[in-house]
PDB file of N, CA and C in Angstrom:
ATOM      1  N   UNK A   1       2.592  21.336 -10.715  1.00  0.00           N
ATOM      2  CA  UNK A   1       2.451  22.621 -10.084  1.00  0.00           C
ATOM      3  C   UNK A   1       1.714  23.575 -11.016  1.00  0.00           C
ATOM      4  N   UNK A   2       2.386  23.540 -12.354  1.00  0.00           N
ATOM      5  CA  UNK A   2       1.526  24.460 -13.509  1.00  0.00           C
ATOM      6  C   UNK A   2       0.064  23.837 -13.085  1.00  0.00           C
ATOM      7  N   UNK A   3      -0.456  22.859 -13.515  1.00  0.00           N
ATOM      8  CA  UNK A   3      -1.784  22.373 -13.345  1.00  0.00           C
ATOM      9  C   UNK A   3      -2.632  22.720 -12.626  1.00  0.00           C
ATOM     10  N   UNK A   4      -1.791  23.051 -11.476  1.00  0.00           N
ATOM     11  CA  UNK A   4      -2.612  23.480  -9.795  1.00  0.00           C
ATOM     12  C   UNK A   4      -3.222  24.693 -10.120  1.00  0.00           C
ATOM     13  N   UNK A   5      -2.107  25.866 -10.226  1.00  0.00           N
ATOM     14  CA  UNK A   5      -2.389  26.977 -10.372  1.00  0.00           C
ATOM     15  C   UNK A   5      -3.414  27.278 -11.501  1.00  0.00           C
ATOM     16  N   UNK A   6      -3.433  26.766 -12.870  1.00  0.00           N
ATOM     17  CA  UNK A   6      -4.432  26.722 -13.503  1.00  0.00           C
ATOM     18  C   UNK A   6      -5.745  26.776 -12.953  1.00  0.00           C
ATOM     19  N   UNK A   7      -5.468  25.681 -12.627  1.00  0.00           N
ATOM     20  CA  UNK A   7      -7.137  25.252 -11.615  1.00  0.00           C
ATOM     21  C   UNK A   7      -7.433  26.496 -10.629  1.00  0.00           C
ATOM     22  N   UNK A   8      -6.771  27.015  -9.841  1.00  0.00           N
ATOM     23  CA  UNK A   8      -6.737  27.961  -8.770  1.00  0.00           C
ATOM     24  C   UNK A   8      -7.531  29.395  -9.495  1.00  0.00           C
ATOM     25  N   UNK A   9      -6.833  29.417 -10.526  1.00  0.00           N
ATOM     26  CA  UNK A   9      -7.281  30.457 -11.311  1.00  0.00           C
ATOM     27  C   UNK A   9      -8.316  30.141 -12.115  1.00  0.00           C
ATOM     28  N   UNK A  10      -8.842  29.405 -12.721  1.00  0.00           N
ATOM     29  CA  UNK A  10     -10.115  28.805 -12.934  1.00  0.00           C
ATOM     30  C   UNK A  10     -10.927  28.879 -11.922  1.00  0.00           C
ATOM     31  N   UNK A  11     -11.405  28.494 -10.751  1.00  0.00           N
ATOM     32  CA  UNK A  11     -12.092  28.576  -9.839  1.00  0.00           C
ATOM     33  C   UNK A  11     -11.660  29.028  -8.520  1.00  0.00           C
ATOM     34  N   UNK A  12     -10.823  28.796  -8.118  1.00  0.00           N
ATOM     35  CA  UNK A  12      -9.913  28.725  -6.286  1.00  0.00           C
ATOM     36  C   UNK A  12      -9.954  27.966  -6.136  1.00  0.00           C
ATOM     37  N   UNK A  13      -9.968  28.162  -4.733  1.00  0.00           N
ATOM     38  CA  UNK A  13      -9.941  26.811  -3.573  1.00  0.00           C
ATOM     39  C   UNK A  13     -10.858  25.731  -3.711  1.00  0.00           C
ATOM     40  N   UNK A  14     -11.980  25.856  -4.170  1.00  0.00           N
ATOM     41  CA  UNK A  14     -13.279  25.154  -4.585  1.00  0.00           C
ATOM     42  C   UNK A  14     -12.780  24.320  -6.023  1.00  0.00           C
ATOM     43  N   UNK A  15     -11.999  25.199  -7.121  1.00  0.00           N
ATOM     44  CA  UNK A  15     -11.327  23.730  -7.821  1.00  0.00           C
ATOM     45  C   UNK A  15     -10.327  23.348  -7.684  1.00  0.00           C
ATOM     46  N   UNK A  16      -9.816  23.667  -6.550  1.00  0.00           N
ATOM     47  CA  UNK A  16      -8.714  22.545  -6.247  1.00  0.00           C
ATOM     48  C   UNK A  16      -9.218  21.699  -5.469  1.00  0.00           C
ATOM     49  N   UNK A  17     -10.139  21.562  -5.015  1.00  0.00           N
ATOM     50  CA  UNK A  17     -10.796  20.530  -4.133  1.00  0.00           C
ATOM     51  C   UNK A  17     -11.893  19.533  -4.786  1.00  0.00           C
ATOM     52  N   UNK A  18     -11.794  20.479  -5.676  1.00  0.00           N
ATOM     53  CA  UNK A  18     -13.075  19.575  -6.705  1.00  0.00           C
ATOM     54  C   UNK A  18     -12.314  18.318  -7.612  1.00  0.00           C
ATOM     55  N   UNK A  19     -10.938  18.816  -8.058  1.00  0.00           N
ATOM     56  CA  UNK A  19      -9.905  17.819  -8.417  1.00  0.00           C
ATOM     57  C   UNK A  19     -10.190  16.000  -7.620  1.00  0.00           C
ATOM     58  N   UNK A  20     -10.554  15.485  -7.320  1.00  0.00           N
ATOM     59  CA  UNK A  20     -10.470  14.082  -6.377  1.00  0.00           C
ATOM     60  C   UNK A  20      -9.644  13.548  -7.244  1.00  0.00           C
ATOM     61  N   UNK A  21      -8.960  13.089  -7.823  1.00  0.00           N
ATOM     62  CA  UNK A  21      -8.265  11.900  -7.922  1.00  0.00           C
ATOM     63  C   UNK A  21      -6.956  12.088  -7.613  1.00  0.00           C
ATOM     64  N   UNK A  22      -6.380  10.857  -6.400  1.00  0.00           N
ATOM     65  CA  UNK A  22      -4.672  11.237  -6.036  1.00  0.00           C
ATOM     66  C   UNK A  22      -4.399  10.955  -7.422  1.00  0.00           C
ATOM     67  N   UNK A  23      -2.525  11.326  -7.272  1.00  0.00           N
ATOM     68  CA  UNK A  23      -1.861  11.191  -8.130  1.00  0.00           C
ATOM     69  C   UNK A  23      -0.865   9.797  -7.311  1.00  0.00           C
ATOM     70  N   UNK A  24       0.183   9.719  -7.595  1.00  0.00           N
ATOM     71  CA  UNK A  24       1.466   8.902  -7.418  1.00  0.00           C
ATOM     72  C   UNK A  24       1.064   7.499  -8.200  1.00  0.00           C
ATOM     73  N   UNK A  25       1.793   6.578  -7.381  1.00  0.00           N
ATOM     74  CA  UNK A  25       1.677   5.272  -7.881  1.00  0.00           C
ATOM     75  C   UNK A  25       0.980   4.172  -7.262  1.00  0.00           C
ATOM     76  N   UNK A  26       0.021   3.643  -8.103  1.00  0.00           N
ATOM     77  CA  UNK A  26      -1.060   3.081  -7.053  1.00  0.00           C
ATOM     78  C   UNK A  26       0.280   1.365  -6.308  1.00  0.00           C
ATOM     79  N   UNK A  27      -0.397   0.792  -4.946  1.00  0.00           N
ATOM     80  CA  UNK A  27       0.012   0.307  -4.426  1.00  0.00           C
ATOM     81  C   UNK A  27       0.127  -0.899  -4.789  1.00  0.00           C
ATOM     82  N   UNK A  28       1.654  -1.965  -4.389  1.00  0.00           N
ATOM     83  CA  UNK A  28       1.986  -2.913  -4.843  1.00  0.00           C
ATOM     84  C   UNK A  28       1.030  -4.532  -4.477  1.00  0.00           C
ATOM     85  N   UNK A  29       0.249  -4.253  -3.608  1.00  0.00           N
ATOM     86  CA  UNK A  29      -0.427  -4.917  -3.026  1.00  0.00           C
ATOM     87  C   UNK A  29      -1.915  -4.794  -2.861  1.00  0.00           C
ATOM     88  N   UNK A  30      -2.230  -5.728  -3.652  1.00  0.00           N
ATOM     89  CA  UNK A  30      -4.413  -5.333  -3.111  1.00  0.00           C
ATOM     90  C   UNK A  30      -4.782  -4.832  -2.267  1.00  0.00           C
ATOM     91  N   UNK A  31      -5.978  -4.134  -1.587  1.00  0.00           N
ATOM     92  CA  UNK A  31      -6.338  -4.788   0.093  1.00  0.00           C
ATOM     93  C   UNK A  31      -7.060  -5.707   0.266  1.00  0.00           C
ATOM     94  N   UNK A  32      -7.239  -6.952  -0.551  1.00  0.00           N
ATOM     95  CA  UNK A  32      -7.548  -8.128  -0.724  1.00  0.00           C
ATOM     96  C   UNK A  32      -6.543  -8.744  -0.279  1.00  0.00           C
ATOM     97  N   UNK A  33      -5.216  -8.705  -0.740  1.00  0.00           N
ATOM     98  CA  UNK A  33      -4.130  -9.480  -0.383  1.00  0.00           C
ATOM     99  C   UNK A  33      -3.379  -8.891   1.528  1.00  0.00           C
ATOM    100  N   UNK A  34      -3.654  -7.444   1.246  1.00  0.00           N
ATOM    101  CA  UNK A  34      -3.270  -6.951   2.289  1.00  0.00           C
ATOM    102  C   UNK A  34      -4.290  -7.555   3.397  1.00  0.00           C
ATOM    103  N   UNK A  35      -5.372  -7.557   3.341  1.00  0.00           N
ATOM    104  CA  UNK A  35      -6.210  -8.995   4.058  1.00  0.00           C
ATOM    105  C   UNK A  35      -6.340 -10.183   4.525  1.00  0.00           C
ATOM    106  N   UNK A  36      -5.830 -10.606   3.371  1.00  0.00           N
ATOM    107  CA  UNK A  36      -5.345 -12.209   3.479  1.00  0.00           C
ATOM    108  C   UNK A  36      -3.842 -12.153   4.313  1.00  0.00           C
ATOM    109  N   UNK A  37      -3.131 -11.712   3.984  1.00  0.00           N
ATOM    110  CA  UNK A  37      -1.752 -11.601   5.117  1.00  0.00           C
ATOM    111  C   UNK A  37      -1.872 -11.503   6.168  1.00  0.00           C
ATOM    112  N   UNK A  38      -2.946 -10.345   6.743  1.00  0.00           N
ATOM    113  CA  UNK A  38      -3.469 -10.109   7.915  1.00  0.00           C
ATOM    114  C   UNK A  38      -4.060 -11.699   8.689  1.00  0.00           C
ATOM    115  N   UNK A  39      -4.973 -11.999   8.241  1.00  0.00           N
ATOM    116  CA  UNK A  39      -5.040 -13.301   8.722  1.00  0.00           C
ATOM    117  C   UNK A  39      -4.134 -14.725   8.731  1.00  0.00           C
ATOM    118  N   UNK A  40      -3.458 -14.306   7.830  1.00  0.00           N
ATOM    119  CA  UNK A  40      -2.276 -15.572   7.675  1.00  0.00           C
ATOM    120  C   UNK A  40      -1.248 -14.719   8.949  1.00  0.00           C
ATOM    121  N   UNK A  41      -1.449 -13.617   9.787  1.00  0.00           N
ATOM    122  CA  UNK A  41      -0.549 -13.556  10.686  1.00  0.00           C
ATOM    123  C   UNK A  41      -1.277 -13.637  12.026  1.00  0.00           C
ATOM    124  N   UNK A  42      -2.629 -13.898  11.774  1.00  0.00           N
ATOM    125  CA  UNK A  42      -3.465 -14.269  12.873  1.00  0.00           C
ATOM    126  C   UNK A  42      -3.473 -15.793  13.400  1.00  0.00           C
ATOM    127  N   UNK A  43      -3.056 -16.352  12.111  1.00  0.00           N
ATOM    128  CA  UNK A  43      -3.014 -17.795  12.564  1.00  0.00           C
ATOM    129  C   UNK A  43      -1.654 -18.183  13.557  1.00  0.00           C
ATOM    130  N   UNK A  44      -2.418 -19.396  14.082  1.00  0.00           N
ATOM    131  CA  UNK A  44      -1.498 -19.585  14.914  1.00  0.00           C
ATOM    132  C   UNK A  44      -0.457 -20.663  14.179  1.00  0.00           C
ATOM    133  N   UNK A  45       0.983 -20.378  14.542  1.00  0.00           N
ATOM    134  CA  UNK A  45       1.757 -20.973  13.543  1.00  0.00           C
ATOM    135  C   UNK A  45       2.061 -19.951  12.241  1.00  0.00           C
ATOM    136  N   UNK A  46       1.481 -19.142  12.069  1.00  0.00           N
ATOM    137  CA  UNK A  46       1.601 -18.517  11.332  1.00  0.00           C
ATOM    138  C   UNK A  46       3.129 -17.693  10.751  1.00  0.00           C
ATOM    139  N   UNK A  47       2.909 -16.398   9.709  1.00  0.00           N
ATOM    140  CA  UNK A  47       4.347 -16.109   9.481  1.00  0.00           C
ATOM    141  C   UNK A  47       5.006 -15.522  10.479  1.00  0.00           C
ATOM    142  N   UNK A  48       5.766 -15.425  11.139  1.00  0.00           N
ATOM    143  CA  UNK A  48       6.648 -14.860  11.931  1.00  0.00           C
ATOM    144  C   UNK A  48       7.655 -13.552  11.895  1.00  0.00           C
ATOM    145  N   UNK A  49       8.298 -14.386  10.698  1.00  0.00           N
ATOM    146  CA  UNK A  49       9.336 -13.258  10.296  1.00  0.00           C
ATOM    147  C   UNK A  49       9.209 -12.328   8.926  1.00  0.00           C
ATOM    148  N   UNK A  50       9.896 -11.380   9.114  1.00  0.00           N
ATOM    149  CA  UNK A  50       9.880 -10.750   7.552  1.00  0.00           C
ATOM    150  C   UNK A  50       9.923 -11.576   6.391  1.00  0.00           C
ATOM    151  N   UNK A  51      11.079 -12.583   6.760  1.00  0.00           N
ATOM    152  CA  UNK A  51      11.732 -13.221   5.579  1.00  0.00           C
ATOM    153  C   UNK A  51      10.703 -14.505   5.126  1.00  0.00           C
ATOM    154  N   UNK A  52       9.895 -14.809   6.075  1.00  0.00           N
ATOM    155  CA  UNK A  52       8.814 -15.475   5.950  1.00  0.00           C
ATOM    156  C   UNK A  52       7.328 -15.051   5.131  1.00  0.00           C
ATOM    157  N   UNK A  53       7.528 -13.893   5.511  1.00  0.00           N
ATOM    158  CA  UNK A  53       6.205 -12.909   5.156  1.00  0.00           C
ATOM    159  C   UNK A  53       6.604 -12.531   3.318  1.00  0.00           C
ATOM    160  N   UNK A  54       7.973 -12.411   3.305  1.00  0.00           N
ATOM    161  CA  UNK A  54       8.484 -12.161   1.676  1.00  0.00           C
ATOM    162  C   UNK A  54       8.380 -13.547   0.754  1.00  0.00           C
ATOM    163  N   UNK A  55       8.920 -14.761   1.689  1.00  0.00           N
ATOM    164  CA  UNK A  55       8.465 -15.935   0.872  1.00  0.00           C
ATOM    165  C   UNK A  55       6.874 -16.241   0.588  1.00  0.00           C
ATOM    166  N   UNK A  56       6.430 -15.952   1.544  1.00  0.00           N
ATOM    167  CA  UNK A  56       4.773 -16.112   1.105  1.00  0.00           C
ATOM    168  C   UNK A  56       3.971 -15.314   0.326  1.00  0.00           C
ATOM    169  N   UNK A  57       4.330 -13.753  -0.136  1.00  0.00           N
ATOM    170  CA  UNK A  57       3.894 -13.112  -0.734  1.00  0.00           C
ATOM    171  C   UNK A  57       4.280 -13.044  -2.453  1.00  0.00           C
ATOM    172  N   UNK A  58       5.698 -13.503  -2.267  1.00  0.00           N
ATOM    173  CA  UNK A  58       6.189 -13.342  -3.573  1.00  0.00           C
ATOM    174  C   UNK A  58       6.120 -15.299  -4.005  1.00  0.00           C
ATOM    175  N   UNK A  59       6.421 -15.836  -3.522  1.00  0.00           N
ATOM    176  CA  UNK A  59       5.824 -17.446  -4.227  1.00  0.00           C
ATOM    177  C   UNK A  59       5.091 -17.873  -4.037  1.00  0.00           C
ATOM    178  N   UNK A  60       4.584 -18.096  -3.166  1.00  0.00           N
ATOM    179  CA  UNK A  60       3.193 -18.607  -2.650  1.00  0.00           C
ATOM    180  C   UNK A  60       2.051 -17.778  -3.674  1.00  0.00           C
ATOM    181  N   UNK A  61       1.692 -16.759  -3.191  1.00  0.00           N
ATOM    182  CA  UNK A  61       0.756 -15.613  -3.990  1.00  0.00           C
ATOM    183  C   UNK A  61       0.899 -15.148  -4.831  1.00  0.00           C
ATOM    184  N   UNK A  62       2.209 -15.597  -5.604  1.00  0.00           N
ATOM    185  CA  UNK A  62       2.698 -15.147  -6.444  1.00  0.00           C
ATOM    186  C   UNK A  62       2.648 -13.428  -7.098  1.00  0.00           C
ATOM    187  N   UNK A  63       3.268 -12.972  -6.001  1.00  0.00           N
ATOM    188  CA  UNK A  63       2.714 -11.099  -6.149  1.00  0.00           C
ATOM    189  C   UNK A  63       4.772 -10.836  -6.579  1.00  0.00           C
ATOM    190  N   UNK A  64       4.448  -9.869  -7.140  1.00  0.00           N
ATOM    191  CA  UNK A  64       6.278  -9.604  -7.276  1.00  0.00           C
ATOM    192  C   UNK A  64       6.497  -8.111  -6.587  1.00  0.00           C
ATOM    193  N   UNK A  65       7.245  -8.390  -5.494  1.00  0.00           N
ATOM    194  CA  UNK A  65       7.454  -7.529  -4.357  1.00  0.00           C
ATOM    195  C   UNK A  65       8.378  -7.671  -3.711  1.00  0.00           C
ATOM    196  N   UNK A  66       8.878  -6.233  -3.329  1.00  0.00           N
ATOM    197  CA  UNK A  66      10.397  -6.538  -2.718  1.00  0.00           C
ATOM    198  C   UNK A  66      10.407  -6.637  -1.014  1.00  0.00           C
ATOM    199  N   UNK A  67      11.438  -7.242  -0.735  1.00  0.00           N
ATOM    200  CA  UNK A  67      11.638  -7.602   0.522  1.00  0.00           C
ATOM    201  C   UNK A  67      11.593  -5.826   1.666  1.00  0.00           C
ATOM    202  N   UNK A  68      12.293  -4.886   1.015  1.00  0.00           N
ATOM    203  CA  UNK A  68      11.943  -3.521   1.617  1.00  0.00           C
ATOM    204  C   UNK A  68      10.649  -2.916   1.451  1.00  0.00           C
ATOM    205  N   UNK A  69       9.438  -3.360   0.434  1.00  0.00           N
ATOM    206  CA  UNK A  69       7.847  -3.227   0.262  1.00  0.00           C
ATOM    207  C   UNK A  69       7.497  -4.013   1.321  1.00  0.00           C
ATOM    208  N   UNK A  70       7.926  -5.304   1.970  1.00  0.00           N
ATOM    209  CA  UNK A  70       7.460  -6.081   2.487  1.00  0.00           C
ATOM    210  C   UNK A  70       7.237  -5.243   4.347  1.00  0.00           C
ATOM    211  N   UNK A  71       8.573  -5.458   4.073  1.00  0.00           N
ATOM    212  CA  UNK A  71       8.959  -4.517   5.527  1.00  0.00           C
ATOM    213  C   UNK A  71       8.479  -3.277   5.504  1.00  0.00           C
ATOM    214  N   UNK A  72       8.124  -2.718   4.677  1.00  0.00           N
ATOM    215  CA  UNK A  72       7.509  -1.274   4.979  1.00  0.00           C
ATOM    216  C   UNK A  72       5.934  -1.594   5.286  1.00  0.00           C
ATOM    217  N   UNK A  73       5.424  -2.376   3.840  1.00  0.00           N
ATOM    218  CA  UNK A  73       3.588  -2.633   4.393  1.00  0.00           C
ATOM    219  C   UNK A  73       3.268  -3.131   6.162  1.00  0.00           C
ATOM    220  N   UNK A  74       4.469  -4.201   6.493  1.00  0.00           N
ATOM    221  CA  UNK A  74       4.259  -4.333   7.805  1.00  0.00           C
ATOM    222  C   UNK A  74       4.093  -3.762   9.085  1.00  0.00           C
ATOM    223  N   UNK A  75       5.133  -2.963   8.683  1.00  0.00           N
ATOM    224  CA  UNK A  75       5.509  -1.928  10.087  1.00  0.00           C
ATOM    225  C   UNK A  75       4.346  -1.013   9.767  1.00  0.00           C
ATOM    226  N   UNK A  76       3.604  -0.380   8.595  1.00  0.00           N
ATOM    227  CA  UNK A  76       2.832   0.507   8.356  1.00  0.00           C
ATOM    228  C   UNK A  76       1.267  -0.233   8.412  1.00  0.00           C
ATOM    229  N   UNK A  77       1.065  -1.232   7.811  1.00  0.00           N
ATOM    230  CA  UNK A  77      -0.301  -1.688   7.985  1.00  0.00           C
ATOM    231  C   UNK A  77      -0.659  -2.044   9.378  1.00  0.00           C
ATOM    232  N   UNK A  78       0.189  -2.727   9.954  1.00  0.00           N
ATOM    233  CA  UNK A  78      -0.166  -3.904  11.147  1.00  0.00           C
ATOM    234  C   UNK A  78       1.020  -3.038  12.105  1.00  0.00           C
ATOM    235  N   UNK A  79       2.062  -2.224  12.230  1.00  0.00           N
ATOM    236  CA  UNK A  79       2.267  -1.264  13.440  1.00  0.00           C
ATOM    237  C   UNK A  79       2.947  -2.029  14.291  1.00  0.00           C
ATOM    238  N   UNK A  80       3.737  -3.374  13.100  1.00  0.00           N
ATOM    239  CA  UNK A  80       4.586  -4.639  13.664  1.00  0.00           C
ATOM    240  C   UNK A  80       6.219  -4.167  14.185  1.00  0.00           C
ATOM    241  N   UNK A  81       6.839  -4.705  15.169  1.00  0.00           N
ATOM    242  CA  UNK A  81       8.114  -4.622  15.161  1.00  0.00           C
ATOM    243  C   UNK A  81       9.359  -5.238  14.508  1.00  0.00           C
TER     244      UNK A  81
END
């Protein structure tokens, strides 16, 4: 918040916009991998379930990710039930 206002007062609105880079924590998953899932749920036969989608990401692909990351990228990337 200090930071912001700095900036605000340095320039305005124009450097707070000039700022580009987010902050938080970048994401647990590529969109390389977030890709490849996508099509591994296109196939036919493919993963089905959550608990399916967590075994394939975390052994198979060996990515280390939790079963509630799993379920969240889904419902949020692909708009799954």
């Amino acid at each position: 918040m200090h930071r912001w206002l700095s900036f605000y007062r340095e320039g305005g609105i124009e450097r707070l916009l000039s700022e580009g880079t987010p902050s938080g924590r970048p994401k647990k998953i590529s969109p390389e991998e977030v890709a490849l899932l996508q099509n591994k749920l296109k196939e036919t036969g493919g993963l089905a379930r959550y608990k399916e989608i967590y075994f394939w990401l975390s052994f198979v692909r060996e990515i280390p990710i939790s079963y509630t990351t799993v379920y969240r990228l889904v419902r949020q990337e692909f708009e799954a039930q």
